[in-house]
N, C-alpha and C. Protein backbone atom coordinates (compact mmCIF):
# COMPACT_ATOMS: atom_id res chain seq x y z
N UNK A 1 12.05 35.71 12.00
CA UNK A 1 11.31 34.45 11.92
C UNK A 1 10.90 34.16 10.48
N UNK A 2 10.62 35.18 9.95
CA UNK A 2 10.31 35.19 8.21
C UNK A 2 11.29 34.47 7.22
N UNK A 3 12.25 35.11 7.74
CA UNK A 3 13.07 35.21 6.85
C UNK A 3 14.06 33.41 7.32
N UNK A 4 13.85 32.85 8.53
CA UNK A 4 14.02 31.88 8.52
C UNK A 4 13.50 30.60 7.46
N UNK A 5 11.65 30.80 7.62
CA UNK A 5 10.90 29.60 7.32
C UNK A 5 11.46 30.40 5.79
N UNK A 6 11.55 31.52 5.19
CA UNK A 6 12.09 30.98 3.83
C UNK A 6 13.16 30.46 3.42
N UNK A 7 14.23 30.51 4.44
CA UNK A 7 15.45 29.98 4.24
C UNK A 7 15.15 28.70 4.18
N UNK A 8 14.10 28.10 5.04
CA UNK A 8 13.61 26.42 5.12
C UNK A 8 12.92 26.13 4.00
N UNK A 9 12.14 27.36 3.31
CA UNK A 9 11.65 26.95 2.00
C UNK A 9 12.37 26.71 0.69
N UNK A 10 13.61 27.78 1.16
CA UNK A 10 14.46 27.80 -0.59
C UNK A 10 15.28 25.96 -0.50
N UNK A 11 15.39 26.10 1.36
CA UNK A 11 16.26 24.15 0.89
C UNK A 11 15.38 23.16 1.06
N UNK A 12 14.19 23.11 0.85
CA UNK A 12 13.08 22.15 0.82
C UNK A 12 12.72 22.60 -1.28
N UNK A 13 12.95 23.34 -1.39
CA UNK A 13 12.89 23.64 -2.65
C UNK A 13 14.03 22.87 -3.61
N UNK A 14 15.15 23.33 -2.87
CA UNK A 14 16.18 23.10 -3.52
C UNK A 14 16.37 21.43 -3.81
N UNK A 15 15.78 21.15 -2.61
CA UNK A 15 15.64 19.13 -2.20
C UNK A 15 15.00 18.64 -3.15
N UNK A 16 14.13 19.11 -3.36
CA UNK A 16 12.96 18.80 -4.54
C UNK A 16 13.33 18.80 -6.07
N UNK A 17 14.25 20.07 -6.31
CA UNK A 17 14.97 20.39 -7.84
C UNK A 17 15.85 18.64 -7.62
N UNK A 18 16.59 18.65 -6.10
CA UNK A 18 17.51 17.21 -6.90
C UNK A 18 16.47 15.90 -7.08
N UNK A 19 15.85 15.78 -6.16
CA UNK A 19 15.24 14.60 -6.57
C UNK A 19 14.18 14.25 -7.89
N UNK A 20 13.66 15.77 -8.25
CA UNK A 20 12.83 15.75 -9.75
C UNK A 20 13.75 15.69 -10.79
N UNK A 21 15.47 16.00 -10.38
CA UNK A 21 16.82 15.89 -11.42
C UNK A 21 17.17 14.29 -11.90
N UNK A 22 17.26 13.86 -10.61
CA UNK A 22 17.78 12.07 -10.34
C UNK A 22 16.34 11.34 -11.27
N UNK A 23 15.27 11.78 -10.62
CA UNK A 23 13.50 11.42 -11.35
C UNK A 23 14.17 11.04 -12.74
N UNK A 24 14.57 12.63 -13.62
CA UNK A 24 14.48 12.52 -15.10
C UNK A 24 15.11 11.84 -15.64
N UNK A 25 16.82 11.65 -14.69
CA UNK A 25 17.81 11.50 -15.04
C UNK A 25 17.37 9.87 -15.30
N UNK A 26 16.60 9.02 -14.64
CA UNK A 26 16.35 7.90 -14.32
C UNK A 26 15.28 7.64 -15.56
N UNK A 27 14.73 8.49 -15.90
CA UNK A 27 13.55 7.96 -16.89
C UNK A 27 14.36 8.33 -18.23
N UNK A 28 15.27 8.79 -18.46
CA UNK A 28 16.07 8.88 -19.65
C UNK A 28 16.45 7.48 -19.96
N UNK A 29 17.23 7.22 -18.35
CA UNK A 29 18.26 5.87 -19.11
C UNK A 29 17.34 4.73 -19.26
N UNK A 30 16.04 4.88 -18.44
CA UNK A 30 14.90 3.75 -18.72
C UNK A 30 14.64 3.97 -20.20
N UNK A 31 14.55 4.86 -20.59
CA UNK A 31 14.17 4.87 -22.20
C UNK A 31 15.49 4.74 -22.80
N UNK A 32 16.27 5.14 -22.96
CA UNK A 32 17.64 4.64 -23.73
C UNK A 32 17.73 3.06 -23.79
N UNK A 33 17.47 2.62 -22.38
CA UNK A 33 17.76 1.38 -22.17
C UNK A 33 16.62 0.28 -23.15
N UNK A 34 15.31 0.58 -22.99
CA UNK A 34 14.25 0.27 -23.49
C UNK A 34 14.56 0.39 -25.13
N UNK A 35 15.10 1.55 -25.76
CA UNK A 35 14.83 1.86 -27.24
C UNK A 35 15.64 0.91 -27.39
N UNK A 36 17.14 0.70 -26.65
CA UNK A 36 18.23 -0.01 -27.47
C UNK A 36 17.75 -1.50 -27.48
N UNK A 37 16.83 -2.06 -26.54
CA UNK A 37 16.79 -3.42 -26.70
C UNK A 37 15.04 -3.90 -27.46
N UNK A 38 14.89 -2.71 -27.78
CA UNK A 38 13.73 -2.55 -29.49
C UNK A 38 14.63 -2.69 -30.50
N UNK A 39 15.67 -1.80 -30.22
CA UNK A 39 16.74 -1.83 -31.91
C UNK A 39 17.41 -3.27 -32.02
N UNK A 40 17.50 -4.20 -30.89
CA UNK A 40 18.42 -5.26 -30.95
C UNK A 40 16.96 -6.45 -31.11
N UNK A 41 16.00 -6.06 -30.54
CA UNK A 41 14.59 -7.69 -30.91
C UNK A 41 14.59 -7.42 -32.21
N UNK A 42 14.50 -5.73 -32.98
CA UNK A 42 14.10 -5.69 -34.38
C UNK A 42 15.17 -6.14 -35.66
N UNK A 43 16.28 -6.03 -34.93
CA UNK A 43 17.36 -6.56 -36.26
C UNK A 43 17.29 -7.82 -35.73
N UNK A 44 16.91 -8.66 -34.56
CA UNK A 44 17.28 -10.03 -34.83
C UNK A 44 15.81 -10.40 -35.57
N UNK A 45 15.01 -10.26 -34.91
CA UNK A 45 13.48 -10.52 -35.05
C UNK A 45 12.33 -9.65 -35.23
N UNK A 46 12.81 -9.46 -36.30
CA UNK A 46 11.05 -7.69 -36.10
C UNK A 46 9.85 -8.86 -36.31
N UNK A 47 9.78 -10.07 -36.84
CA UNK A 47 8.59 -10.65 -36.67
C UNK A 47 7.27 -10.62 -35.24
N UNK A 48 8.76 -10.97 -33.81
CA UNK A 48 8.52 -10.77 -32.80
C UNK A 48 7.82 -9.21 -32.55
N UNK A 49 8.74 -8.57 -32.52
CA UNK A 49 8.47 -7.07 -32.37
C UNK A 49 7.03 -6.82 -32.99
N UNK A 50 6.74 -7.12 -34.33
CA UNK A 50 5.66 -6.55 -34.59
C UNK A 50 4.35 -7.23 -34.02
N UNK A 51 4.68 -8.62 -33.31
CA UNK A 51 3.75 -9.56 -32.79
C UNK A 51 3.29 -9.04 -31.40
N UNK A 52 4.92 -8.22 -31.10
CA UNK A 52 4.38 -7.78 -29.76
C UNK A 52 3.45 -6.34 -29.84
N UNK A 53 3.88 -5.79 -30.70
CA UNK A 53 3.26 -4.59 -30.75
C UNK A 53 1.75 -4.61 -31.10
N UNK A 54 1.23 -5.48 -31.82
CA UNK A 54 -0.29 -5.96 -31.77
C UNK A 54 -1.12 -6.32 -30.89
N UNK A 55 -0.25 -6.68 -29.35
CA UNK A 55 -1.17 -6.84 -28.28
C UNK A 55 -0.52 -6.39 -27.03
């Protein structure tokens, strides 16, 4: 019986490693995505950029 509920623990564990994987994987490309369209307002317009960054 022990050795079951840990077998239920290592793949409730294991469930958790993918979805905290997909999590990071997702907040990477949110920031990639985010920096690159800072690098594209600042070469057209850093006026903007710095207007936004003041409030």
């Amino acid at each position: 019986m022990l050795g079951v509920r840990l077998g239920v623990v290592g793949i409730l564990a294991r469930e958790d490693v993918k979805v905290l994987t997909v999590y990071v994987d997702l907040s990477v490309i949110c920031v990639a995505v985010l920096t690159a369209l800072f690098a594209l307002a600042w070469r057209f317009e850093p006026t903007i950029v710095v207007f936004c960054l003041e409030y």
